[in-house]
C-alpha atoms as a PDB file:
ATOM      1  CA  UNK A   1      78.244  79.475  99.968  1.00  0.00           C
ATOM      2  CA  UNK A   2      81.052  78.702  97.932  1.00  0.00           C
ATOM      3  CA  UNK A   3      83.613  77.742  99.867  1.00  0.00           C
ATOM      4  CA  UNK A   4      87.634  77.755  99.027  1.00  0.00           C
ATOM      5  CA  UNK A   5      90.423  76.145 100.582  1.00  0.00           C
ATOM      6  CA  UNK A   6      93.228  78.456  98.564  1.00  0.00           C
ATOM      7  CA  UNK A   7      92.987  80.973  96.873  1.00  0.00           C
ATOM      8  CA  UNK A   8      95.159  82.234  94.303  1.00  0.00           C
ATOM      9  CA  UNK A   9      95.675  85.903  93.513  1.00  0.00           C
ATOM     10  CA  UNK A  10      97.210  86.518  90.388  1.00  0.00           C
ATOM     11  CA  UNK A  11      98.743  90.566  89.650  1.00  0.00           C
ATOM     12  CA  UNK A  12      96.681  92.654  88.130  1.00  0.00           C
ATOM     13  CA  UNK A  13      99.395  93.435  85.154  1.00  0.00           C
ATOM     14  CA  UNK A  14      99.592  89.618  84.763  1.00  0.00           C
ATOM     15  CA  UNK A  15      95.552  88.553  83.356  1.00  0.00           C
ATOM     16  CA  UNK A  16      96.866  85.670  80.624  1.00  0.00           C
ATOM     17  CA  UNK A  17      98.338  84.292  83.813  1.00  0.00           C
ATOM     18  CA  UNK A  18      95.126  84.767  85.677  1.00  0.00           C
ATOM     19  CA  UNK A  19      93.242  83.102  82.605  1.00  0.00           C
ATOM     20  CA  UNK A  20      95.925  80.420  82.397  1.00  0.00           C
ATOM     21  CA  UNK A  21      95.924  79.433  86.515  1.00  0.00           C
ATOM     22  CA  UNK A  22      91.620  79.359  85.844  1.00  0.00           C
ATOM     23  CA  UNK A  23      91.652  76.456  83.713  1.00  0.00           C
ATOM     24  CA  UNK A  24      93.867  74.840  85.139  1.00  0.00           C
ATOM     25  CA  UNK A  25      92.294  74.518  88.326  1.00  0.00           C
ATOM     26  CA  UNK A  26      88.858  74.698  86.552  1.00  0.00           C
ATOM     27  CA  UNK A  27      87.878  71.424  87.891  1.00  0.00           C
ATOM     28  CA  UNK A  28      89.704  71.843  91.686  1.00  0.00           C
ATOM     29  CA  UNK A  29      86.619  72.796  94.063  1.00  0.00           C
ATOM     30  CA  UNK A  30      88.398  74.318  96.762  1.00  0.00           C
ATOM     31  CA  UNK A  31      90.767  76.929  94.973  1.00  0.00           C
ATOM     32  CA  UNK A  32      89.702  79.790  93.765  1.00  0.00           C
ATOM     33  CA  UNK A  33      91.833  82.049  91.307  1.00  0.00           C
ATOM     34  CA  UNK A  34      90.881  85.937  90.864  1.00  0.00           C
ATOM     35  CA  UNK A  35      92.931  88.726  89.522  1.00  0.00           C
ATOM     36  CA  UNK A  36      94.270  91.315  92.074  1.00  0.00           C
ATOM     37  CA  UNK A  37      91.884  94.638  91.671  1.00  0.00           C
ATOM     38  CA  UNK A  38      93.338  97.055  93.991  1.00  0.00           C
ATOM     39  CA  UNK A  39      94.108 100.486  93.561  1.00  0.00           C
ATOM     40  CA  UNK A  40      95.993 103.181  94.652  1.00  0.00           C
ATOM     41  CA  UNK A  41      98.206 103.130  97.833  1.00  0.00           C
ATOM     42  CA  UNK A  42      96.788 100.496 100.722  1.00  0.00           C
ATOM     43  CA  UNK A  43      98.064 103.197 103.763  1.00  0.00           C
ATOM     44  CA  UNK A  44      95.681 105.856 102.484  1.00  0.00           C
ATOM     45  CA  UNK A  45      93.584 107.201 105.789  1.00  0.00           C
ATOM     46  CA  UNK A  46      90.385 109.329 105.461  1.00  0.00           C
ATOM     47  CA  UNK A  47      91.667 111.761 107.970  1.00  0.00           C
ATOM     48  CA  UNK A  48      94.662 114.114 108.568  1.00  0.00           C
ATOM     49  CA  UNK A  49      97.987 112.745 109.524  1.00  0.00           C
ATOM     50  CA  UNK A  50     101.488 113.579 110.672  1.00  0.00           C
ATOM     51  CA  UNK A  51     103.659 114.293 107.345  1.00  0.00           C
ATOM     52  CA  UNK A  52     105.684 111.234 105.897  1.00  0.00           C
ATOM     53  CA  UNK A  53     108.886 110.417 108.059  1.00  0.00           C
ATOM     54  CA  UNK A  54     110.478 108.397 105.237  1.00  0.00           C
ATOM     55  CA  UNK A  55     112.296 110.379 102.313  1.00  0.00           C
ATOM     56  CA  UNK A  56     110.379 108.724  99.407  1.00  0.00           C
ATOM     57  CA  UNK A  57     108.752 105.965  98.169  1.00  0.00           C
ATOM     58  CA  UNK A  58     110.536 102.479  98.957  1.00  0.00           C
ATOM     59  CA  UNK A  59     108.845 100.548  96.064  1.00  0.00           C
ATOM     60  CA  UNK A  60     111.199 101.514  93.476  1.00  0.00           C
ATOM     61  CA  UNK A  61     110.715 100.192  89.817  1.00  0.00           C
ATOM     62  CA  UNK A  62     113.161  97.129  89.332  1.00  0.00           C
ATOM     63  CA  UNK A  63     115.148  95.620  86.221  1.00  0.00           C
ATOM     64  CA  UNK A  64     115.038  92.428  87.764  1.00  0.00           C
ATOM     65  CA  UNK A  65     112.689  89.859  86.217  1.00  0.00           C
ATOM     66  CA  UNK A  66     109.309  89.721  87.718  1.00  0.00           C
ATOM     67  CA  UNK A  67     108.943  86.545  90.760  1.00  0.00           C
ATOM     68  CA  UNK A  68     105.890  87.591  92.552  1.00  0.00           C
ATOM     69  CA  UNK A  69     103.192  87.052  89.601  1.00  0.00           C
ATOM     70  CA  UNK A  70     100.856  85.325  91.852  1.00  0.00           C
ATOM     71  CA  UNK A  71     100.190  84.571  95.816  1.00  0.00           C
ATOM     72  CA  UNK A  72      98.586  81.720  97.474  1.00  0.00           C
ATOM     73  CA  UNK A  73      96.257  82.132 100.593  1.00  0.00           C
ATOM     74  CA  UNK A  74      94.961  79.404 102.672  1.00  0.00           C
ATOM     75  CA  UNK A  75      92.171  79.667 104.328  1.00  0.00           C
ATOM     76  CA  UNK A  76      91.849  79.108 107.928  1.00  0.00           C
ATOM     77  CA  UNK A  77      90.083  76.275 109.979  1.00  0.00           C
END
């Protein structure tokens, strides 16, 4: 098994990063660097629920510059 130490997970609109991070921890054993490959909304349920209680969607666009390009996980012990 190949075990990690950290992982880094790069956003998915961001892959020269991804490439970029991936050589240059190429030779780092314990961190692994993959490419964020989610989709669509992470609160989605299977089943019927109670309507929305919020009046729209939080996550508005921004015309800041991007910070959050990547995230670092450790693992546990």
């Amino acid at each position: 098994m190949n075990r990690f130490e950290h992982l880094l997970i790069v956003a998915e609109d961001a892959p020269d990063l991804c490439d970029y991070l991936t050589r240059q921890f190429s030779g780092v054993e314990r961190v692994q660097v993959l490419l964020d490959r989610r989709r669509g909304q992470r609160r989605w349920r299977d089943r019927a629920h109670e309507p929305e209680r919020r009046g729209g969607d939080r996550r508005q666009p921004s015309s800041r510059p991007r910070s959050n390009w990547f995230v670092v996980a450790r693992q546990a012990d």
